[in-house]
PDB file of N, CA and C in Angstrom:
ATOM      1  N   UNK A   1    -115.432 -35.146  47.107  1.00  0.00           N
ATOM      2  CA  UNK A   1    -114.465 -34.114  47.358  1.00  0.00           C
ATOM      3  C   UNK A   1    -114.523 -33.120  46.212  1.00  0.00           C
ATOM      4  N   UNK A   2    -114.157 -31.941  46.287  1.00  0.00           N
ATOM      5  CA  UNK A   2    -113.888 -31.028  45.337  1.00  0.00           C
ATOM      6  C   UNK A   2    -112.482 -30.569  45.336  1.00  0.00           C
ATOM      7  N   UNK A   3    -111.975 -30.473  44.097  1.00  0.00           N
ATOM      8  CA  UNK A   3    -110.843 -30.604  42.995  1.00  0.00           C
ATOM      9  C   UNK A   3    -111.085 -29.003  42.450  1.00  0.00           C
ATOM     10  N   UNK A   4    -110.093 -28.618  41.588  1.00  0.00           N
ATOM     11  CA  UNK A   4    -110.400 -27.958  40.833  1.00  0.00           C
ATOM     12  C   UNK A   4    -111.068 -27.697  39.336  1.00  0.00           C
ATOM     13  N   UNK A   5    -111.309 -29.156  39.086  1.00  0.00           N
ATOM     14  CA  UNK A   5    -111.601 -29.488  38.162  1.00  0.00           C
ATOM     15  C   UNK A   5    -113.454 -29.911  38.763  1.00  0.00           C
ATOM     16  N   UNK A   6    -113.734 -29.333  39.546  1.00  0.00           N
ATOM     17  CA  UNK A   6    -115.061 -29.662  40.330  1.00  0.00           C
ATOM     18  C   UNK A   6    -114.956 -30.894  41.351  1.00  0.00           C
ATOM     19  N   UNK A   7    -116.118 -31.460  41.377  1.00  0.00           N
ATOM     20  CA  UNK A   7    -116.430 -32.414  42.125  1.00  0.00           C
ATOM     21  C   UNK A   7    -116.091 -33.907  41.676  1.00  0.00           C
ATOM     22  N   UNK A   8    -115.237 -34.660  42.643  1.00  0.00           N
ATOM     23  CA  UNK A   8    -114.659 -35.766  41.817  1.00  0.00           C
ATOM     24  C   UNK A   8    -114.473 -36.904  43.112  1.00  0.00           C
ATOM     25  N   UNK A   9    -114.574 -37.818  42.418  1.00  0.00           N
ATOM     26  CA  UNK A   9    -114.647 -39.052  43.318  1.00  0.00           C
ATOM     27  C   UNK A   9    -113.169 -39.555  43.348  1.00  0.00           C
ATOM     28  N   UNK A  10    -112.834 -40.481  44.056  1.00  0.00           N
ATOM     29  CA  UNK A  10    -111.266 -40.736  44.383  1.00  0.00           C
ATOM     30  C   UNK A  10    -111.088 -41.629  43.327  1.00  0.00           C
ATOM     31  N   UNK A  11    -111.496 -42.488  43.208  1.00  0.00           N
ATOM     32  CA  UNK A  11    -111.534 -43.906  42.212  1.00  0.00           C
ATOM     33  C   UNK A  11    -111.080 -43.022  40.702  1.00  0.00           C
ATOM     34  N   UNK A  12    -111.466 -41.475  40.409  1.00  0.00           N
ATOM     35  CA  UNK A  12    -111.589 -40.790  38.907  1.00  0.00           C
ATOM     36  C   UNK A  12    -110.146 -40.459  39.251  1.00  0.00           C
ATOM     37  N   UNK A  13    -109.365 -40.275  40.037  1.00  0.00           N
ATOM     38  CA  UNK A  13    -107.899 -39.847  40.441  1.00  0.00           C
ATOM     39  C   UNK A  13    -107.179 -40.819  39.727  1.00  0.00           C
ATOM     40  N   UNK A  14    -108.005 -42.323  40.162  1.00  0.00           N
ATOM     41  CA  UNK A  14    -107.135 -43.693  39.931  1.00  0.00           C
ATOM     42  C   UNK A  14    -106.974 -43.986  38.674  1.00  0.00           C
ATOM     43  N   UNK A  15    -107.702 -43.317  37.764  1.00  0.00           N
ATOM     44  CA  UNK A  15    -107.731 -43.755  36.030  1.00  0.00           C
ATOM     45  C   UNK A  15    -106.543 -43.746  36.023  1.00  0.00           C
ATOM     46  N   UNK A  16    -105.605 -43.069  36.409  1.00  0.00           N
ATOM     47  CA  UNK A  16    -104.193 -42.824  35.328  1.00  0.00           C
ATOM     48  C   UNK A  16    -102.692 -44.049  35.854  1.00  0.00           C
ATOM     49  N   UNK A  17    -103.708 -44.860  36.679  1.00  0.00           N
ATOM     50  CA  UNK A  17    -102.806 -45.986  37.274  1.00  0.00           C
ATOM     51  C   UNK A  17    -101.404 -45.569  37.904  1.00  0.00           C
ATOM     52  N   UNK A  18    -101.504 -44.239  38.504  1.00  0.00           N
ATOM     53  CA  UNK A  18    -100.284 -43.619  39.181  1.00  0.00           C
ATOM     54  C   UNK A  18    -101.116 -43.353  40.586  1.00  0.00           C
ATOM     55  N   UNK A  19     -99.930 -43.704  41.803  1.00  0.00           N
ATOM     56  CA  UNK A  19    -100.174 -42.898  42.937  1.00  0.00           C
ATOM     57  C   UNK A  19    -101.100 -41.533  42.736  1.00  0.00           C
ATOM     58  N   UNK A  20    -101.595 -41.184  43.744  1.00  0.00           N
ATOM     59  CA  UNK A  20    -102.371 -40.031  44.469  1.00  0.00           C
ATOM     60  C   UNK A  20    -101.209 -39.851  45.553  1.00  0.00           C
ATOM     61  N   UNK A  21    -101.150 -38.419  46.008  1.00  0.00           N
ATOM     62  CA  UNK A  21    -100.517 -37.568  47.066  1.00  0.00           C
ATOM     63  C   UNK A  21    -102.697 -36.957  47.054  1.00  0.00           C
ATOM     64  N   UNK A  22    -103.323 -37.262  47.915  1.00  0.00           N
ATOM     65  CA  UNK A  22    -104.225 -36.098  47.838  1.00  0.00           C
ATOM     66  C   UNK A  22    -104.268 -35.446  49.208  1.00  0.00           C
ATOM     67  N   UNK A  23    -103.860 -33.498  48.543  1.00  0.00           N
ATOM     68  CA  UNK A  23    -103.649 -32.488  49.658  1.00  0.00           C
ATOM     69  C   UNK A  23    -105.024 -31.680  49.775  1.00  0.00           C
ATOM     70  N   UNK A  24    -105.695 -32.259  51.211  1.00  0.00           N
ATOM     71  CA  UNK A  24    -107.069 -31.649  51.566  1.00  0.00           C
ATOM     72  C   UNK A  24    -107.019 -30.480  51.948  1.00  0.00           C
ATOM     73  N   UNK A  25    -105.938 -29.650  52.400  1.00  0.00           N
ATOM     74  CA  UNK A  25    -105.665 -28.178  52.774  1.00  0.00           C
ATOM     75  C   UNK A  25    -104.915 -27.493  52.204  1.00  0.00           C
ATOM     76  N   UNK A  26    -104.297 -27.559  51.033  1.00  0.00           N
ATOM     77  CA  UNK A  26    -103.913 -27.339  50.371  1.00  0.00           C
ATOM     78  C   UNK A  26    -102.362 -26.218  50.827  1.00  0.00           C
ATOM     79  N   UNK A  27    -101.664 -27.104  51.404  1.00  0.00           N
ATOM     80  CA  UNK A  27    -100.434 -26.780  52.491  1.00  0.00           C
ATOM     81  C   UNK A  27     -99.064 -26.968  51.317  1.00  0.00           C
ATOM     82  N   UNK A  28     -98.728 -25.780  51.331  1.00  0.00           N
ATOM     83  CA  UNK A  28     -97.627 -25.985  50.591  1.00  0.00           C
ATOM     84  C   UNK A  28     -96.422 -26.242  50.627  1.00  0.00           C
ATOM     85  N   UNK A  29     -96.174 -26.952  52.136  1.00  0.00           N
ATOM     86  CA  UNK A  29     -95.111 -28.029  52.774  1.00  0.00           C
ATOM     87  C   UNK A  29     -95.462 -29.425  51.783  1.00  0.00           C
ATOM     88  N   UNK A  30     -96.711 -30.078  51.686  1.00  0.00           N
ATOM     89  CA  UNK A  30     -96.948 -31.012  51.212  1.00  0.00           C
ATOM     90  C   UNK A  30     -96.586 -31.210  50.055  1.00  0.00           C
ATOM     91  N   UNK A  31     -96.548 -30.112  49.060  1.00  0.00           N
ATOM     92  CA  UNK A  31     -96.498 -29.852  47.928  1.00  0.00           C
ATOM     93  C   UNK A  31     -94.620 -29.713  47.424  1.00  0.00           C
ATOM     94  N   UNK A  32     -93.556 -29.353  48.492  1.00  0.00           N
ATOM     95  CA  UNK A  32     -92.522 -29.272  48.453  1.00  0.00           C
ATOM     96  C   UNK A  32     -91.648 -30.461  48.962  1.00  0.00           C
ATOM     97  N   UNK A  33     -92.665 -31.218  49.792  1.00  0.00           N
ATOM     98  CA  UNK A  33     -91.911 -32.690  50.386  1.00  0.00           C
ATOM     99  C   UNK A  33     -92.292 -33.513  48.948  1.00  0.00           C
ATOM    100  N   UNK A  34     -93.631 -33.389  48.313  1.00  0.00           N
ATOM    101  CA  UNK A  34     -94.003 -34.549  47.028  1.00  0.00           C
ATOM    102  C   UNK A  34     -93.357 -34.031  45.529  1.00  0.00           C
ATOM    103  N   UNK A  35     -92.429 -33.189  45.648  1.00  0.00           N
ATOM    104  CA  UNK A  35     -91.832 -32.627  44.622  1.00  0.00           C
ATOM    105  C   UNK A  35     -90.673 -33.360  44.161  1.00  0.00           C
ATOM    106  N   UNK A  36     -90.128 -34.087  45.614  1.00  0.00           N
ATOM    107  CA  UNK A  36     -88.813 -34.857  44.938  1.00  0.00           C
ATOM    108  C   UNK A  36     -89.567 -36.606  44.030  1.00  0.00           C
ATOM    109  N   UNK A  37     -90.873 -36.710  44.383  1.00  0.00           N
ATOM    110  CA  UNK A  37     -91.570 -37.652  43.326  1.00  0.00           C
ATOM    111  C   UNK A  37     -92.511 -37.139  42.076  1.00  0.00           C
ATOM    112  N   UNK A  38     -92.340 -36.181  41.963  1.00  0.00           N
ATOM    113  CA  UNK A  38     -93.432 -35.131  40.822  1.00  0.00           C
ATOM    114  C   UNK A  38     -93.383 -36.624  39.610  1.00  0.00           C
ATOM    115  N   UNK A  39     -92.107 -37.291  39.654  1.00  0.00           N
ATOM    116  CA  UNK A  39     -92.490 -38.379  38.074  1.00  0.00           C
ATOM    117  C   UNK A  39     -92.881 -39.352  37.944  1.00  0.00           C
ATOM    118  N   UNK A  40     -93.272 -39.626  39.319  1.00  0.00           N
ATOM    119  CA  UNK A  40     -94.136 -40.838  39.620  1.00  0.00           C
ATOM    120  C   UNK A  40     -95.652 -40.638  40.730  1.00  0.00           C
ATOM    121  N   UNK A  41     -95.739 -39.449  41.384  1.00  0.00           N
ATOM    122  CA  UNK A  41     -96.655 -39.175  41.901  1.00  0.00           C
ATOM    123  C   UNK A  41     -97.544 -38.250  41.602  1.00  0.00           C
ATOM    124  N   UNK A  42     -99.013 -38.297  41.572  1.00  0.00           N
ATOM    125  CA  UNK A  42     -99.571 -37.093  40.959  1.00  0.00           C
ATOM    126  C   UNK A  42     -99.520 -36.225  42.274  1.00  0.00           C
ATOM    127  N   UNK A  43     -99.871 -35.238  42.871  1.00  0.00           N
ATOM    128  CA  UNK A  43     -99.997 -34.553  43.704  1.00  0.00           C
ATOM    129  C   UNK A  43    -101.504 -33.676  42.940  1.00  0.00           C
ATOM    130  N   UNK A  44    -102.593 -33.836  44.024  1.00  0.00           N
ATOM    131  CA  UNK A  44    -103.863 -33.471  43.592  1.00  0.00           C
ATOM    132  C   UNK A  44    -104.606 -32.636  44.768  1.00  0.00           C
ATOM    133  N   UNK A  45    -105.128 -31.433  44.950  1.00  0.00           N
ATOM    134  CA  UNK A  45    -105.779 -30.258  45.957  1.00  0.00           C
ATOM    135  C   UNK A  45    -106.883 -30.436  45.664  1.00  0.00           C
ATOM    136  N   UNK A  46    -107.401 -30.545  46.573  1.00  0.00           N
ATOM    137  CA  UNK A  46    -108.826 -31.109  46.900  1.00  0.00           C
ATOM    138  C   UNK A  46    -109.125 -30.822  48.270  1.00  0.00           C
ATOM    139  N   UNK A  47    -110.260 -30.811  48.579  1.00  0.00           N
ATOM    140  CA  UNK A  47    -111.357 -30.254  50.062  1.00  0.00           C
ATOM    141  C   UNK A  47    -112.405 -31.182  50.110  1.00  0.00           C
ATOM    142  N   UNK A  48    -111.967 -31.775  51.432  1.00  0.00           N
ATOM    143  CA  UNK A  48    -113.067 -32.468  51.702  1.00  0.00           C
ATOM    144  C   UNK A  48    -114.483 -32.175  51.902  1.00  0.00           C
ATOM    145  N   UNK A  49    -115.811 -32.791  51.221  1.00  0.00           N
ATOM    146  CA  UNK A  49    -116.619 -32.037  51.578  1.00  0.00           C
ATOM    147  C   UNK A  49    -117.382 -32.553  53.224  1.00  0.00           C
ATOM    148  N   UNK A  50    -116.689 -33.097  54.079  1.00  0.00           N
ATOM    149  CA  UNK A  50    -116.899 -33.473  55.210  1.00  0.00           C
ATOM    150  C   UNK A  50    -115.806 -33.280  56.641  1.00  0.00           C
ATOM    151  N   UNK A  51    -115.829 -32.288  57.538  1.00  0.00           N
ATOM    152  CA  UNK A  51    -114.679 -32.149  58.737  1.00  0.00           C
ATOM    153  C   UNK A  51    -114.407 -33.490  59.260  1.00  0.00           C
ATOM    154  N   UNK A  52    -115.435 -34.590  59.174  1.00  0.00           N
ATOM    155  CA  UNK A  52    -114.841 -35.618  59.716  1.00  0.00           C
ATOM    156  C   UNK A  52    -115.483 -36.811  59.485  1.00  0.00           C
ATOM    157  N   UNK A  53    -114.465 -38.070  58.867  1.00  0.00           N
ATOM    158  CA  UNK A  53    -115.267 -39.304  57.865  1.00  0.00           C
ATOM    159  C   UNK A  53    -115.316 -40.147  59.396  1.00  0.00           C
ATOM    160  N   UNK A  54    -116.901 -41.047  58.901  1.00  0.00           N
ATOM    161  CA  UNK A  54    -116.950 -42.101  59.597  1.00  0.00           C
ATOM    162  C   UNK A  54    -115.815 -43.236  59.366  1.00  0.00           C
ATOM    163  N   UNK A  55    -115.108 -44.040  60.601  1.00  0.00           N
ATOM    164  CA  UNK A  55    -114.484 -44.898  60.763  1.00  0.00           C
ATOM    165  C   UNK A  55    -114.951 -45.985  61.244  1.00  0.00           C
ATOM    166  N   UNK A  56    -114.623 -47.158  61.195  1.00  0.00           N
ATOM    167  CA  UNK A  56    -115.175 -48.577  61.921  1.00  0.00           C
ATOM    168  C   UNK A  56    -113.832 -48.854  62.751  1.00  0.00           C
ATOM    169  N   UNK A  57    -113.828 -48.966  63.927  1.00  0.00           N
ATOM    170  CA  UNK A  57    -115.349 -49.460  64.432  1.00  0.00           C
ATOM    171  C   UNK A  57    -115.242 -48.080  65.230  1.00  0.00           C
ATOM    172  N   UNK A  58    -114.382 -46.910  65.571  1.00  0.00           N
ATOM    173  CA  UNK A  58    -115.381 -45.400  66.540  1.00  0.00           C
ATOM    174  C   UNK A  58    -116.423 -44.734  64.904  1.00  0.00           C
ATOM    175  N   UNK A  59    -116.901 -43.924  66.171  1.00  0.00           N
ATOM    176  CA  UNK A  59    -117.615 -43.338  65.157  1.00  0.00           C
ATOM    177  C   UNK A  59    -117.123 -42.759  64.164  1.00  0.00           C
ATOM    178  N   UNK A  60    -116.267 -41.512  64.360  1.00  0.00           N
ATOM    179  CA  UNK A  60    -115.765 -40.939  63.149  1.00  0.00           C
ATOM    180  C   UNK A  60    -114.457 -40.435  63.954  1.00  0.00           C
ATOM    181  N   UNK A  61    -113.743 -39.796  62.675  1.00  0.00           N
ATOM    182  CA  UNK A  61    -112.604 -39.672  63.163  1.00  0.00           C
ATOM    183  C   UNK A  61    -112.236 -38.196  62.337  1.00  0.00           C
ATOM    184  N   UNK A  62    -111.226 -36.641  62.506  1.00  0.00           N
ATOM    185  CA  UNK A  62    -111.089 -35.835  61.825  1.00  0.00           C
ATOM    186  C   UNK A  62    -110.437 -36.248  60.281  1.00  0.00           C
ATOM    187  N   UNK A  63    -111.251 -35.544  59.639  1.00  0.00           N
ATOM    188  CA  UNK A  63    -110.592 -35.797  58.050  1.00  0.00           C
ATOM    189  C   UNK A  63    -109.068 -35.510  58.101  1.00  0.00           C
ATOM    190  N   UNK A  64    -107.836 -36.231  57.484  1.00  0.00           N
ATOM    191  CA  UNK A  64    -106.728 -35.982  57.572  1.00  0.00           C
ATOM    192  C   UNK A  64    -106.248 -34.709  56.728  1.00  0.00           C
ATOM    193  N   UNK A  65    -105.251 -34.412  56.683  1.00  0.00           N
ATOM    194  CA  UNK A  65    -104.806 -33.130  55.950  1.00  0.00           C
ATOM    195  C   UNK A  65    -104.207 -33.542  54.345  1.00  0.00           C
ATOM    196  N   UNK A  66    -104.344 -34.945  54.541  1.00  0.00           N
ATOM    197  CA  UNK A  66    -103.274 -35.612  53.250  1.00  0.00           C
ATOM    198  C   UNK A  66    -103.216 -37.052  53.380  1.00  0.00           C
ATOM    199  N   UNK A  67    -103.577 -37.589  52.001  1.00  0.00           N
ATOM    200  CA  UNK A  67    -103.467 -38.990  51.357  1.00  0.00           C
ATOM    201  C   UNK A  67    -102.653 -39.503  50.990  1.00  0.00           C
ATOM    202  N   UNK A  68    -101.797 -40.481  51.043  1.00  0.00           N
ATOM    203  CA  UNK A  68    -101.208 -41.304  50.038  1.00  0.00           C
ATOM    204  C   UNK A  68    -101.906 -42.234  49.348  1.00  0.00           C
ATOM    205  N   UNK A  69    -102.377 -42.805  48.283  1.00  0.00           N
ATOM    206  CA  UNK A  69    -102.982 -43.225  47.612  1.00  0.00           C
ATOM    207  C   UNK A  69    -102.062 -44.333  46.552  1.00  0.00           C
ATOM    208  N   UNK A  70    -102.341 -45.663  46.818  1.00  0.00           N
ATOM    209  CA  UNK A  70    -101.416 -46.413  45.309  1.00  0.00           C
ATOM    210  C   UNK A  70    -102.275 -46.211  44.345  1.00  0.00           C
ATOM    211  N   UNK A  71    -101.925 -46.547  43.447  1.00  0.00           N
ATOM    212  CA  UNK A  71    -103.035 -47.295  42.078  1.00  0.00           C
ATOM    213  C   UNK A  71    -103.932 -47.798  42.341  1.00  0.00           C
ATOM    214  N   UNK A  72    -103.668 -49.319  43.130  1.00  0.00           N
ATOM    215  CA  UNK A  72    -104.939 -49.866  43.636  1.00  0.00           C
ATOM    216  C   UNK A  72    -106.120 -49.070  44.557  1.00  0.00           C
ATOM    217  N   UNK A  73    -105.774 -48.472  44.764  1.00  0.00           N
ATOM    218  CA  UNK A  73    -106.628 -47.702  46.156  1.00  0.00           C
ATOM    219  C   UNK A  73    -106.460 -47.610  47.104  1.00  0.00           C
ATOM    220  N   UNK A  74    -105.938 -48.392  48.031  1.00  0.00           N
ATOM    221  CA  UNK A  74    -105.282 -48.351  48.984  1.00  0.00           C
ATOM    222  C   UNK A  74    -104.295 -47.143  49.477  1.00  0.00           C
ATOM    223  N   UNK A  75    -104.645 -46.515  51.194  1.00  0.00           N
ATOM    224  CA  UNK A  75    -104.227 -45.996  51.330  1.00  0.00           C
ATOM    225  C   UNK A  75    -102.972 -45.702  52.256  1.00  0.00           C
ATOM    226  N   UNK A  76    -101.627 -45.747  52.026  1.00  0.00           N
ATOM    227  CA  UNK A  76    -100.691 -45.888  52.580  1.00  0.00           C
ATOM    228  C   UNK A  76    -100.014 -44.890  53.559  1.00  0.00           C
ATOM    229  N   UNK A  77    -100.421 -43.687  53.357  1.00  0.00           N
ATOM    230  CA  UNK A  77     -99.837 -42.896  54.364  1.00  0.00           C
ATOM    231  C   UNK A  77    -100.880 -42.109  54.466  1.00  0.00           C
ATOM    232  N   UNK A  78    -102.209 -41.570  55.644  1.00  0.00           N
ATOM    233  CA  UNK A  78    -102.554 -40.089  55.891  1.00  0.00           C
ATOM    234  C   UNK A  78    -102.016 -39.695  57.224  1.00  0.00           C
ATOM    235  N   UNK A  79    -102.329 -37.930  57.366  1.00  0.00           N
ATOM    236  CA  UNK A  79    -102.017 -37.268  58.036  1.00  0.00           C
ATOM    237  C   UNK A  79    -101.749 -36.024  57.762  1.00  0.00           C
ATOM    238  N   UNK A  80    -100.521 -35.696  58.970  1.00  0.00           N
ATOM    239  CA  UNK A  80    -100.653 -33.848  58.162  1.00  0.00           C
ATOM    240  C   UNK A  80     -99.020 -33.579  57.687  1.00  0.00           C
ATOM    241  N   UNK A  81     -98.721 -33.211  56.732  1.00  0.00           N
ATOM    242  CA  UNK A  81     -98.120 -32.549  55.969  1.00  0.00           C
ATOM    243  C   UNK A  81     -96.886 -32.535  56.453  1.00  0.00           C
ATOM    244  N   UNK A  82     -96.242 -32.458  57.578  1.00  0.00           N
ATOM    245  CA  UNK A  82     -95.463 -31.726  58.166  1.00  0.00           C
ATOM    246  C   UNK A  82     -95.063 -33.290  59.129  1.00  0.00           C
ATOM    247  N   UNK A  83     -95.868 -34.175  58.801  1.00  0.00           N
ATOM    248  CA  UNK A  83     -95.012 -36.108  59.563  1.00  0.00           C
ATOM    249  C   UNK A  83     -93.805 -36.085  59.301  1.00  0.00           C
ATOM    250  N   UNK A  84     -93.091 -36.180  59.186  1.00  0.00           N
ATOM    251  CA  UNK A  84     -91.649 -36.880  59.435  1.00  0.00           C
ATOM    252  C   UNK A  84     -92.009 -38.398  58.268  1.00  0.00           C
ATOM    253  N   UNK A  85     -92.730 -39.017  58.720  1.00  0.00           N
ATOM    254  CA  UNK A  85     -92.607 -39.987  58.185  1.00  0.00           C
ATOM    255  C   UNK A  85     -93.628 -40.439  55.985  1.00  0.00           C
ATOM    256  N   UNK A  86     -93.914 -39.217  55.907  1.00  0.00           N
ATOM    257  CA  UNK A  86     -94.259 -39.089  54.542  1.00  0.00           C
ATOM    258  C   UNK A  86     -93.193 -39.520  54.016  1.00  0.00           C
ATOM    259  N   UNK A  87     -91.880 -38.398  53.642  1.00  0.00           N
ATOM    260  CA  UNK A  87     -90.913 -39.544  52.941  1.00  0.00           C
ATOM    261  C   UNK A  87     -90.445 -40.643  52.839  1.00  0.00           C
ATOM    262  N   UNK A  88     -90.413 -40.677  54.429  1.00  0.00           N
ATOM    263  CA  UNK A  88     -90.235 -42.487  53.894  1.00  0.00           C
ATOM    264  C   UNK A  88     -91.550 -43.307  53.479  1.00  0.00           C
ATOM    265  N   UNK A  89     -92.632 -42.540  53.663  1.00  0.00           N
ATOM    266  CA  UNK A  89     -93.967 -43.764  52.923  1.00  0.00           C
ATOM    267  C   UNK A  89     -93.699 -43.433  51.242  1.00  0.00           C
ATOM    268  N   UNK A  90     -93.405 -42.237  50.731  1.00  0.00           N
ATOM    269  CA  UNK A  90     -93.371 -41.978  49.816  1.00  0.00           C
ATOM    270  C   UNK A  90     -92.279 -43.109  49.201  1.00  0.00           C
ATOM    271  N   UNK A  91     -90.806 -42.856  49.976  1.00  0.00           N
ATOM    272  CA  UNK A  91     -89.843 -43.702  49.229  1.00  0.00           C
ATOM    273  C   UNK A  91     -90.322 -45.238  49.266  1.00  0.00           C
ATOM    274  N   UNK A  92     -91.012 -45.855  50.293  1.00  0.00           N
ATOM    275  CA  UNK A  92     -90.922 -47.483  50.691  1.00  0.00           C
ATOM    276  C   UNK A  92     -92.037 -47.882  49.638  1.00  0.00           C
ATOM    277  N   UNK A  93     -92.739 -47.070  49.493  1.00  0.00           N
ATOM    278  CA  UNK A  93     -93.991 -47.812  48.294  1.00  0.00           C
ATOM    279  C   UNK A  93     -93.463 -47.253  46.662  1.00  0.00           C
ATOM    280  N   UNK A  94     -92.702 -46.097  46.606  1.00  0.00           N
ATOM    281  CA  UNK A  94     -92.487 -45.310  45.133  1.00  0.00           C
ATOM    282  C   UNK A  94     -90.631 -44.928  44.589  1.00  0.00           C
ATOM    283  N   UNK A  95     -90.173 -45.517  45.643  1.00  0.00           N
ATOM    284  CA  UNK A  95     -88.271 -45.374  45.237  1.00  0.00           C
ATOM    285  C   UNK A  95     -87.949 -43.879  46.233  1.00  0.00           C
ATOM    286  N   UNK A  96     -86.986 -43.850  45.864  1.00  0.00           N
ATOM    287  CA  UNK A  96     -86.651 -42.823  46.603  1.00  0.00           C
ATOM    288  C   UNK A  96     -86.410 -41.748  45.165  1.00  0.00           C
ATOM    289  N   UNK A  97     -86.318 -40.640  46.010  1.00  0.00           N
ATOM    290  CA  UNK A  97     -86.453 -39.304  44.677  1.00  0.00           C
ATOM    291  C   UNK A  97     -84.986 -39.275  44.344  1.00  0.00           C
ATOM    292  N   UNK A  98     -85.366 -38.826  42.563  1.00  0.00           N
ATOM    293  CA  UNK A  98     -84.003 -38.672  41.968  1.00  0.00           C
ATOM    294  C   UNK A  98     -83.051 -37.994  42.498  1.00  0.00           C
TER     295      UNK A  98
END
């Protein structure tokens, strides 16, 4: 994927042992729903360099608009920006915002 910081692999997100929010379209709904976690979530803009990742078992599936990401790697919430249900993935894995 490319970052602004160039080209970066997801795992280089994970150094800092904090959640990922990663926003592939860089939608600034996403950016105003992950604001009430700014102190526990990084929020990171990035472009996929692929319209659509292979999945198991269909073939592939459209790249989502947005990641949730723990520490471990694991990914807990994608989709687009504008779910309904981001905050609550945000609150059920990270507290609810101050």
């Amino acid at each position: 994927m490319k970052t602004g910081d160039g080209r970066r692999r997801v795992f280089e997100l994970l150094r800092t042992a904090r959640p990922v929010l990663l926003d592939l379209r860089g939608d600034t709904a996403l950016a105003a729903t992950a604001e009430g976690w700014a102190d526990r979530v990084d929020l990171v803009e990035a472009r996929s360099t692929a319209d659509h990742w292979p999945v198991w078992p269909a073939d592939e599936t459209p790249a989502p608009a947005a990641l949730l990401i723990r520490p471990d790697g694991h990914v807990v919430w994608a989709g687009d920006p504008s779910d309904p249900e981001l905050p609550g993935a945000l609150t059920a894995w990270f507290g609810p915002p101050p």
